[in-house]
PDB file of N, CA and C in Angstrom:
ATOM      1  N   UNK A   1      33.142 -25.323 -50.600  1.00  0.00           N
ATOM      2  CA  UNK A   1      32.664 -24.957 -49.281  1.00  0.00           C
ATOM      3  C   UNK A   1      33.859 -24.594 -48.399  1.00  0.00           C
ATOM      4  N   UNK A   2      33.763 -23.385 -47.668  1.00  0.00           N
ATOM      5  CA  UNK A   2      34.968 -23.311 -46.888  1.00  0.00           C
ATOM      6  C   UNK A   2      34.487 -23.461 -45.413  1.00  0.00           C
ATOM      7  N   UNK A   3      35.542 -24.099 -44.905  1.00  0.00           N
ATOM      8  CA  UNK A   3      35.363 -24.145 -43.272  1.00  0.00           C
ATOM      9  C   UNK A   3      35.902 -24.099 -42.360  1.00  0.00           C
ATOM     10  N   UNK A   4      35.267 -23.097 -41.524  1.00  0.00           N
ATOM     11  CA  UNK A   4      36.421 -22.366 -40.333  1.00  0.00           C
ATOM     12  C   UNK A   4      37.101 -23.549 -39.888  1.00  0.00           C
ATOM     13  N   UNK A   5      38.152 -22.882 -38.775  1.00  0.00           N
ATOM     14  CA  UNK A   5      38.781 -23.752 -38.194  1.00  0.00           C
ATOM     15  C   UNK A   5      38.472 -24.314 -37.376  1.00  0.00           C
ATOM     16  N   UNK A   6      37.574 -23.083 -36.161  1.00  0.00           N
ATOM     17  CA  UNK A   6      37.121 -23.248 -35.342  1.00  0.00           C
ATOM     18  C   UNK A   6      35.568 -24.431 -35.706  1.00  0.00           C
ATOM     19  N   UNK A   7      34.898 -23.981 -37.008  1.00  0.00           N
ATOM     20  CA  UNK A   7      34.464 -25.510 -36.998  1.00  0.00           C
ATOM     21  C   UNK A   7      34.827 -26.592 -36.948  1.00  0.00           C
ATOM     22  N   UNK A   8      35.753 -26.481 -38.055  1.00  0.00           N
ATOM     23  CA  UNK A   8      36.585 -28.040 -38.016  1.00  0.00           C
ATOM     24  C   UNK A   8      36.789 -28.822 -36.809  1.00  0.00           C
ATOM     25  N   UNK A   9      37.389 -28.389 -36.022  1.00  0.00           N
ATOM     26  CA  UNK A   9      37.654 -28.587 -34.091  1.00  0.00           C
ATOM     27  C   UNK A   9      37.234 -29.122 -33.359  1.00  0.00           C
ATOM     28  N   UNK A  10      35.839 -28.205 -33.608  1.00  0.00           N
ATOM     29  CA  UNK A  10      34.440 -28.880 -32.795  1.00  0.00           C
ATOM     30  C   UNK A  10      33.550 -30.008 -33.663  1.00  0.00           C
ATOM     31  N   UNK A  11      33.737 -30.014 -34.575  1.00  0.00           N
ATOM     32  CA  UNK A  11      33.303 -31.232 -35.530  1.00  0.00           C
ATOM     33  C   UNK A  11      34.150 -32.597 -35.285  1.00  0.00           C
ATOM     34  N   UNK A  12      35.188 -32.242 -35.407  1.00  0.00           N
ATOM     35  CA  UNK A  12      36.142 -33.665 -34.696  1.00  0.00           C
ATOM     36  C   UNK A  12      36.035 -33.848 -33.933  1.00  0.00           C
ATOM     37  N   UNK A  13      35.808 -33.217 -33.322  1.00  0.00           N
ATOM     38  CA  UNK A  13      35.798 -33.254 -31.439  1.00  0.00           C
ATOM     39  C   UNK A  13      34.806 -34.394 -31.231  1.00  0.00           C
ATOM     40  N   UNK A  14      33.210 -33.538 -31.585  1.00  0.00           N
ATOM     41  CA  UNK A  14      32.176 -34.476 -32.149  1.00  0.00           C
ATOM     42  C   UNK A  14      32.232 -35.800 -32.483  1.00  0.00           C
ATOM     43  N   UNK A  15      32.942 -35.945 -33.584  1.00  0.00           N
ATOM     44  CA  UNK A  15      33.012 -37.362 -34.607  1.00  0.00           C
ATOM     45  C   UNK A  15      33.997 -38.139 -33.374  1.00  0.00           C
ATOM     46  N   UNK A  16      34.916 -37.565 -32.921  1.00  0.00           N
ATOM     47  CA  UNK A  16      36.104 -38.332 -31.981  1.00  0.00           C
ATOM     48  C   UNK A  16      35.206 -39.085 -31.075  1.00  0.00           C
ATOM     49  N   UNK A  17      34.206 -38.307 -30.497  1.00  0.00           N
ATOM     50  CA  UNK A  17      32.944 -38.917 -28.894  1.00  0.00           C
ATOM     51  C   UNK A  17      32.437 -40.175 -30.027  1.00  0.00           C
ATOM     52  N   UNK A  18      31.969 -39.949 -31.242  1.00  0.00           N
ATOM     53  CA  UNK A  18      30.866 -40.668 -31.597  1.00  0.00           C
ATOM     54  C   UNK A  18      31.740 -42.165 -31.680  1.00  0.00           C
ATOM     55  N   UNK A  19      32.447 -41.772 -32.344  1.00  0.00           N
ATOM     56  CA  UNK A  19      33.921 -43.275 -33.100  1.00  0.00           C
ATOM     57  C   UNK A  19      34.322 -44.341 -31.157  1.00  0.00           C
ATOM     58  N   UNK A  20      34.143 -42.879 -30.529  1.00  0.00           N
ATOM     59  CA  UNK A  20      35.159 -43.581 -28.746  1.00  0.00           C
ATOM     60  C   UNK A  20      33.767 -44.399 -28.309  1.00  0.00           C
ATOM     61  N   UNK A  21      32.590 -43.814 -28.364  1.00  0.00           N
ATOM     62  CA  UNK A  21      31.659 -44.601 -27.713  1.00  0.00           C
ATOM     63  C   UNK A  21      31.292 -45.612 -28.671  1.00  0.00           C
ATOM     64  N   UNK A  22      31.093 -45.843 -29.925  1.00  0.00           N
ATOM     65  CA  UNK A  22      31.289 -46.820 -30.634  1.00  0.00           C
ATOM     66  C   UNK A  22      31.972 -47.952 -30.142  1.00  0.00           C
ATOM     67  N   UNK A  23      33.452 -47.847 -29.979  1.00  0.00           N
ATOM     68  CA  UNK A  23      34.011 -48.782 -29.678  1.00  0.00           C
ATOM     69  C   UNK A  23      33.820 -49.347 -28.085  1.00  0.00           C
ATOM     70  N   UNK A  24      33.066 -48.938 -27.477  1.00  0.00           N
ATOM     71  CA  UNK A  24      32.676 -49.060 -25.867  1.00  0.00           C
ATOM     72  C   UNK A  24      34.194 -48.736 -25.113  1.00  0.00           C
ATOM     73  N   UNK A  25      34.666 -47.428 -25.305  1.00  0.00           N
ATOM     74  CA  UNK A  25      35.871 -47.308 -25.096  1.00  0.00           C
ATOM     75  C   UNK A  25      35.405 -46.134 -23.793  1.00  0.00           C
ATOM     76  N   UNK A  26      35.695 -45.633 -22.491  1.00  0.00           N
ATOM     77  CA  UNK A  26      35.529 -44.580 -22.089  1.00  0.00           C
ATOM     78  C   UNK A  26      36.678 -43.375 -22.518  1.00  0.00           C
ATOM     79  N   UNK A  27      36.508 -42.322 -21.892  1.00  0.00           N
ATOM     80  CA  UNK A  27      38.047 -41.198 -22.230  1.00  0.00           C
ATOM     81  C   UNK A  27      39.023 -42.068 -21.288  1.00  0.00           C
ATOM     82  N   UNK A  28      39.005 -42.373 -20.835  1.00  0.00           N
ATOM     83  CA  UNK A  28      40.216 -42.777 -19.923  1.00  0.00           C
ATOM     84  C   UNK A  28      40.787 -43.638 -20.624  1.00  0.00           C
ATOM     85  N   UNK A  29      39.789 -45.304 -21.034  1.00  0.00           N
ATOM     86  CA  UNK A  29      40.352 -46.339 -21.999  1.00  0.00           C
ATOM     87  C   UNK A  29      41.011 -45.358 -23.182  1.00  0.00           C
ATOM     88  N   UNK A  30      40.581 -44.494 -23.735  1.00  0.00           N
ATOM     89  CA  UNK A  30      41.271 -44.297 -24.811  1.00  0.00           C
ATOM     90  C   UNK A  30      42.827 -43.064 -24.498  1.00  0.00           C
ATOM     91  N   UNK A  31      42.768 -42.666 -23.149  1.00  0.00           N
ATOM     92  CA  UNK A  31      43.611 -41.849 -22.602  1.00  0.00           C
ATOM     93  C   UNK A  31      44.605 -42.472 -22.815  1.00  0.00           C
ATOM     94  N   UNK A  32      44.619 -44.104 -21.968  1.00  0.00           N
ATOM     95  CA  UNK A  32      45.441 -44.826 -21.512  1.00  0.00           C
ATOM     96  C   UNK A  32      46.332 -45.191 -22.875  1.00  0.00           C
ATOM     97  N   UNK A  33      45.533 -45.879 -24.043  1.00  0.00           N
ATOM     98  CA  UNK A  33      45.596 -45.869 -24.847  1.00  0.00           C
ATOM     99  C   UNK A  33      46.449 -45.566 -26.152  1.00  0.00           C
ATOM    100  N   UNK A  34      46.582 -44.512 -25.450  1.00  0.00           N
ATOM    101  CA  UNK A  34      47.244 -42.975 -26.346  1.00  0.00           C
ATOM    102  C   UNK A  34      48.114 -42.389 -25.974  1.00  0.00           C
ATOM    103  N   UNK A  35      48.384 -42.934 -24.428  1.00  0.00           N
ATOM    104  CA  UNK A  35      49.406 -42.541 -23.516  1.00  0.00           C
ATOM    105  C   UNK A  35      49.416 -41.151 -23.346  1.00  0.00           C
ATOM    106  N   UNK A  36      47.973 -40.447 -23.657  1.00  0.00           N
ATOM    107  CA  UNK A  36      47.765 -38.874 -22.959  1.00  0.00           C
ATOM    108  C   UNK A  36      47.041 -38.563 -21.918  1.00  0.00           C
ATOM    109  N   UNK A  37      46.558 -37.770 -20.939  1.00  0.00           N
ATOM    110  CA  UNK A  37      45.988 -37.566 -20.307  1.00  0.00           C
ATOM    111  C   UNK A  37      44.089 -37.608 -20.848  1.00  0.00           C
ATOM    112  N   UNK A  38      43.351 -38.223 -19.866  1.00  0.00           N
ATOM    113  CA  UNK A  38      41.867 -38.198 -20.106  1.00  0.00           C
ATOM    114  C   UNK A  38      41.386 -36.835 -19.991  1.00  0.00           C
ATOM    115  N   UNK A  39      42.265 -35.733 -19.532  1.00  0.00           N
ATOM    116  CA  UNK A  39      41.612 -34.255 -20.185  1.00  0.00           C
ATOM    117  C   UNK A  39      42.289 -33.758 -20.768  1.00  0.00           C
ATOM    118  N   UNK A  40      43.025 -34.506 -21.736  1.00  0.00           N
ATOM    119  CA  UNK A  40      43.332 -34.021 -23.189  1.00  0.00           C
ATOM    120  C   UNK A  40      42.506 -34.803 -24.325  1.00  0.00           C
ATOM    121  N   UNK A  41      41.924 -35.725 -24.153  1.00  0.00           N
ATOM    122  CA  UNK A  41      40.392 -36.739 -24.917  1.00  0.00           C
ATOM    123  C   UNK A  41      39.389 -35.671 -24.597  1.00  0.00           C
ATOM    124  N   UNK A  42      39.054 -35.077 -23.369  1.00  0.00           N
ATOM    125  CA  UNK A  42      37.962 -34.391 -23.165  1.00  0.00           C
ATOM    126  C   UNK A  42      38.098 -33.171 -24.139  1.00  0.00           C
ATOM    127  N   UNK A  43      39.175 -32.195 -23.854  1.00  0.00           N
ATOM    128  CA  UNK A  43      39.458 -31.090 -24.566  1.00  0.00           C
ATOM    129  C   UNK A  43      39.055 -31.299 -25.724  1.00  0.00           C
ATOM    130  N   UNK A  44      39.592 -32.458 -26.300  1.00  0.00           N
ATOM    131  CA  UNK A  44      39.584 -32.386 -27.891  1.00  0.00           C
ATOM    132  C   UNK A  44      38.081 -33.084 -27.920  1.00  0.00           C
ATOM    133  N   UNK A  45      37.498 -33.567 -27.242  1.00  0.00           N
ATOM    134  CA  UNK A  45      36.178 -34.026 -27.975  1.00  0.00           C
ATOM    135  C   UNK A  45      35.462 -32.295 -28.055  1.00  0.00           C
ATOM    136  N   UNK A  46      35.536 -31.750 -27.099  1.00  0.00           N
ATOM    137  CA  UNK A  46      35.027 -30.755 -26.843  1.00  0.00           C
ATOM    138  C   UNK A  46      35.036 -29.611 -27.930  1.00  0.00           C
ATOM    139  N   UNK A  47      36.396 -29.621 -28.520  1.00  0.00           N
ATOM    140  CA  UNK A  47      36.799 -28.836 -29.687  1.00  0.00           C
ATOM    141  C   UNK A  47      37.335 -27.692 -28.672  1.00  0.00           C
ATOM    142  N   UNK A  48      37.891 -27.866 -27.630  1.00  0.00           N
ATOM    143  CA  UNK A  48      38.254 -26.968 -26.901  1.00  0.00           C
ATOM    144  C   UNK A  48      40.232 -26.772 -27.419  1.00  0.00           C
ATOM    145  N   UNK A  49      40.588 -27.516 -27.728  1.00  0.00           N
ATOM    146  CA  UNK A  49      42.007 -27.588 -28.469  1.00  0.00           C
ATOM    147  C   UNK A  49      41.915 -28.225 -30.109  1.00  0.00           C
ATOM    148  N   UNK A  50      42.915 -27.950 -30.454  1.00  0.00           N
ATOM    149  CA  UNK A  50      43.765 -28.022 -31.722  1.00  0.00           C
ATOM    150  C   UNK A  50      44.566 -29.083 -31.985  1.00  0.00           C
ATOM    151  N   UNK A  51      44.184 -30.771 -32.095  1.00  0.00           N
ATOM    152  CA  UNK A  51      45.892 -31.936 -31.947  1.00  0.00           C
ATOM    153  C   UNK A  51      46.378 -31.695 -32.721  1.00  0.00           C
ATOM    154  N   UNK A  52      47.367 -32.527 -32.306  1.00  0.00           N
ATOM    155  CA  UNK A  52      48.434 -32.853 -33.573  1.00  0.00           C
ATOM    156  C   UNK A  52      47.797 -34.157 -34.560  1.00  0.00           C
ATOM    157  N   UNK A  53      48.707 -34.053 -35.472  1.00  0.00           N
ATOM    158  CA  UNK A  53      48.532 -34.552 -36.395  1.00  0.00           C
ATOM    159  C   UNK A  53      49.052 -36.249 -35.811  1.00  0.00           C
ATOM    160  N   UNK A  54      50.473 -36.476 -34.909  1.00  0.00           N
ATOM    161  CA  UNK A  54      50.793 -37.507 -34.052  1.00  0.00           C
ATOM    162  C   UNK A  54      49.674 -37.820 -33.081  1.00  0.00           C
ATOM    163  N   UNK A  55      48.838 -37.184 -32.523  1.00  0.00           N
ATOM    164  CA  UNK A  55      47.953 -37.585 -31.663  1.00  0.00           C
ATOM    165  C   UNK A  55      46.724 -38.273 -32.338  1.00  0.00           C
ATOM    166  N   UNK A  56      46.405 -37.779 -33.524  1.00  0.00           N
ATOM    167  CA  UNK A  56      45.373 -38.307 -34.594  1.00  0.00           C
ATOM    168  C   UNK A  56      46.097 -39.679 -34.913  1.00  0.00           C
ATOM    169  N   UNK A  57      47.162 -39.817 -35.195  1.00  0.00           N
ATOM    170  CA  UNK A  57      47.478 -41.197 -35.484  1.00  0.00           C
ATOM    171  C   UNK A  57      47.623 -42.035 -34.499  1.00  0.00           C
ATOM    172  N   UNK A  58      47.795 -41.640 -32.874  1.00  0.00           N
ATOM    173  CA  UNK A  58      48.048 -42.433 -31.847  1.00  0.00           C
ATOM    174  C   UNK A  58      46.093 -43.125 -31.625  1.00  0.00           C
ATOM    175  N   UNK A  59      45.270 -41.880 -31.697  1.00  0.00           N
ATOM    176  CA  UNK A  59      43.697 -41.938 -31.042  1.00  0.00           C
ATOM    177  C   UNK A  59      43.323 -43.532 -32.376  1.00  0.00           C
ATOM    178  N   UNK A  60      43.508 -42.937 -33.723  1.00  0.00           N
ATOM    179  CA  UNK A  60      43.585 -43.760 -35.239  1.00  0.00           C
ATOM    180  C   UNK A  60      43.761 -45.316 -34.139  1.00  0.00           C
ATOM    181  N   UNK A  61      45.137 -45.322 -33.827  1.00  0.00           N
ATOM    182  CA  UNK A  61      45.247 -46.628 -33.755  1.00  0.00           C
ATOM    183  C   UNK A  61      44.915 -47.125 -32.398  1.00  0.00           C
ATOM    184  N   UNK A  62      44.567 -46.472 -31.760  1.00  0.00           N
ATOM    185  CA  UNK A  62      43.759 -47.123 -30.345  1.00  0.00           C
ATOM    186  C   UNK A  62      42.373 -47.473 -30.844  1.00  0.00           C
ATOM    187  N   UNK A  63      41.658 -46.699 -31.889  1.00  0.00           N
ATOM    188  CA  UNK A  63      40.710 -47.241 -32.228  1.00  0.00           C
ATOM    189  C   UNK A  63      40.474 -48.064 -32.744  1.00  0.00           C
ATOM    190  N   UNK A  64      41.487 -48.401 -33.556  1.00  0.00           N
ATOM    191  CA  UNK A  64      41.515 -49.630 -34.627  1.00  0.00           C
ATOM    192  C   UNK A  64      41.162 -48.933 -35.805  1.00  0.00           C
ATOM    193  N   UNK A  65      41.159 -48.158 -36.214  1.00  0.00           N
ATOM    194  CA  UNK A  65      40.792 -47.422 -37.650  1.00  0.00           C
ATOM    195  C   UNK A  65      42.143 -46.605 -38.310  1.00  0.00           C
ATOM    196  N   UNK A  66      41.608 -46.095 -39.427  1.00  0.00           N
ATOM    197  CA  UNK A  66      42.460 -45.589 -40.646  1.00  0.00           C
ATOM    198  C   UNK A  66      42.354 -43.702 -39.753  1.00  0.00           C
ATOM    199  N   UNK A  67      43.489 -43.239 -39.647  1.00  0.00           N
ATOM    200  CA  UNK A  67      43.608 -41.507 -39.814  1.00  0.00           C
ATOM    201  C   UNK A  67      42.224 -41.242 -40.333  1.00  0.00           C
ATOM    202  N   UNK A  68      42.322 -41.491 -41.958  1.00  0.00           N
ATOM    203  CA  UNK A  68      41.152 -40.716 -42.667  1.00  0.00           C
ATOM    204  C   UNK A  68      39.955 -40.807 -41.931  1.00  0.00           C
ATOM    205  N   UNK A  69      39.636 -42.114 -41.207  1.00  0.00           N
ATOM    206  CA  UNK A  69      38.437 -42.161 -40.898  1.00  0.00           C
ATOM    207  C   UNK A  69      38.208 -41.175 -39.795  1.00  0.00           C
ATOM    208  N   UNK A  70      39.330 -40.515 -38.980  1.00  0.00           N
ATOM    209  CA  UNK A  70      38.955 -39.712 -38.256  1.00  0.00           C
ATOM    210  C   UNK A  70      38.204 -38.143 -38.450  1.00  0.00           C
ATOM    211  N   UNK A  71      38.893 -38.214 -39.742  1.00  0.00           N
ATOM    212  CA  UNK A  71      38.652 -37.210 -40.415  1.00  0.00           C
ATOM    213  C   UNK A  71      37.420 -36.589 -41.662  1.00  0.00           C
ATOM    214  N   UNK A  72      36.586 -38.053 -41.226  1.00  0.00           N
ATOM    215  CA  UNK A  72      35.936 -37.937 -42.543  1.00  0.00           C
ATOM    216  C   UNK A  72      34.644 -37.741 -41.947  1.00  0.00           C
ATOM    217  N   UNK A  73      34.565 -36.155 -41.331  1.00  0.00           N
ATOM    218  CA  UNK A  73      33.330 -35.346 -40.633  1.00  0.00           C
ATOM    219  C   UNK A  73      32.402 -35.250 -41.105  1.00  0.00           C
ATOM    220  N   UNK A  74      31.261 -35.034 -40.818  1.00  0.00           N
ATOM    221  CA  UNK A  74      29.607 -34.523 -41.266  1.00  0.00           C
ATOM    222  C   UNK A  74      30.044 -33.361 -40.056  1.00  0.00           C
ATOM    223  N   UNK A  75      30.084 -32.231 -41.091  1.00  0.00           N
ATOM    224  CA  UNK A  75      29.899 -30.766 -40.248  1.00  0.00           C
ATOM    225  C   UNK A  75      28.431 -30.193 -40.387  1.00  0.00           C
ATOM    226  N   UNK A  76      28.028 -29.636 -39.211  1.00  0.00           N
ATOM    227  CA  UNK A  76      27.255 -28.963 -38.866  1.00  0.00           C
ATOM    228  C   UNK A  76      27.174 -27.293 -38.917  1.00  0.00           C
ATOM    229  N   UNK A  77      26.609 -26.306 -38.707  1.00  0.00           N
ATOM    230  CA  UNK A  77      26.872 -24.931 -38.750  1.00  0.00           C
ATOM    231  C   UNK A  77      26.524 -24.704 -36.981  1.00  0.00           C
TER     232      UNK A  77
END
């Protein structure tokens, strides 16, 4: 199966909201968190940007979870 990028993006973005409200975390708690701005959490839930691969491991461990798990999407079309 191949998949755009631009899916990919918005699929994390997705999975990122679902994992943050899980943890009863708001964007800000997890801003703070991460030591990024709460509209750079928004952007990326949004799939409106591209992180880094360092920001996936900073969001990873504010959540308390593994990288992979960030990554381990149910994409949509």
């Amino acid at each position: 199966m191949e998949i755009s990028k631009e899916l990919f993006i918005i699929n994390f973005g997705v999975h990122l909201r679902k994992l943050r409200e899980k943890n009863n975390m708001s964007q800000q708690d997890l801003a703070n968190d991460c030591n990024i701005s709460k509209r750079q959490i928004g952007r990326i839930e949004r799939g409106e940007i591209n992180t880094t691969l360092g920001t996936i491991i900073n969001i990873a461990n504010a959540l308390e979870i593994e990288p992979k798990e960030l990554l381990n999407i149910n994409f949509k079309d």
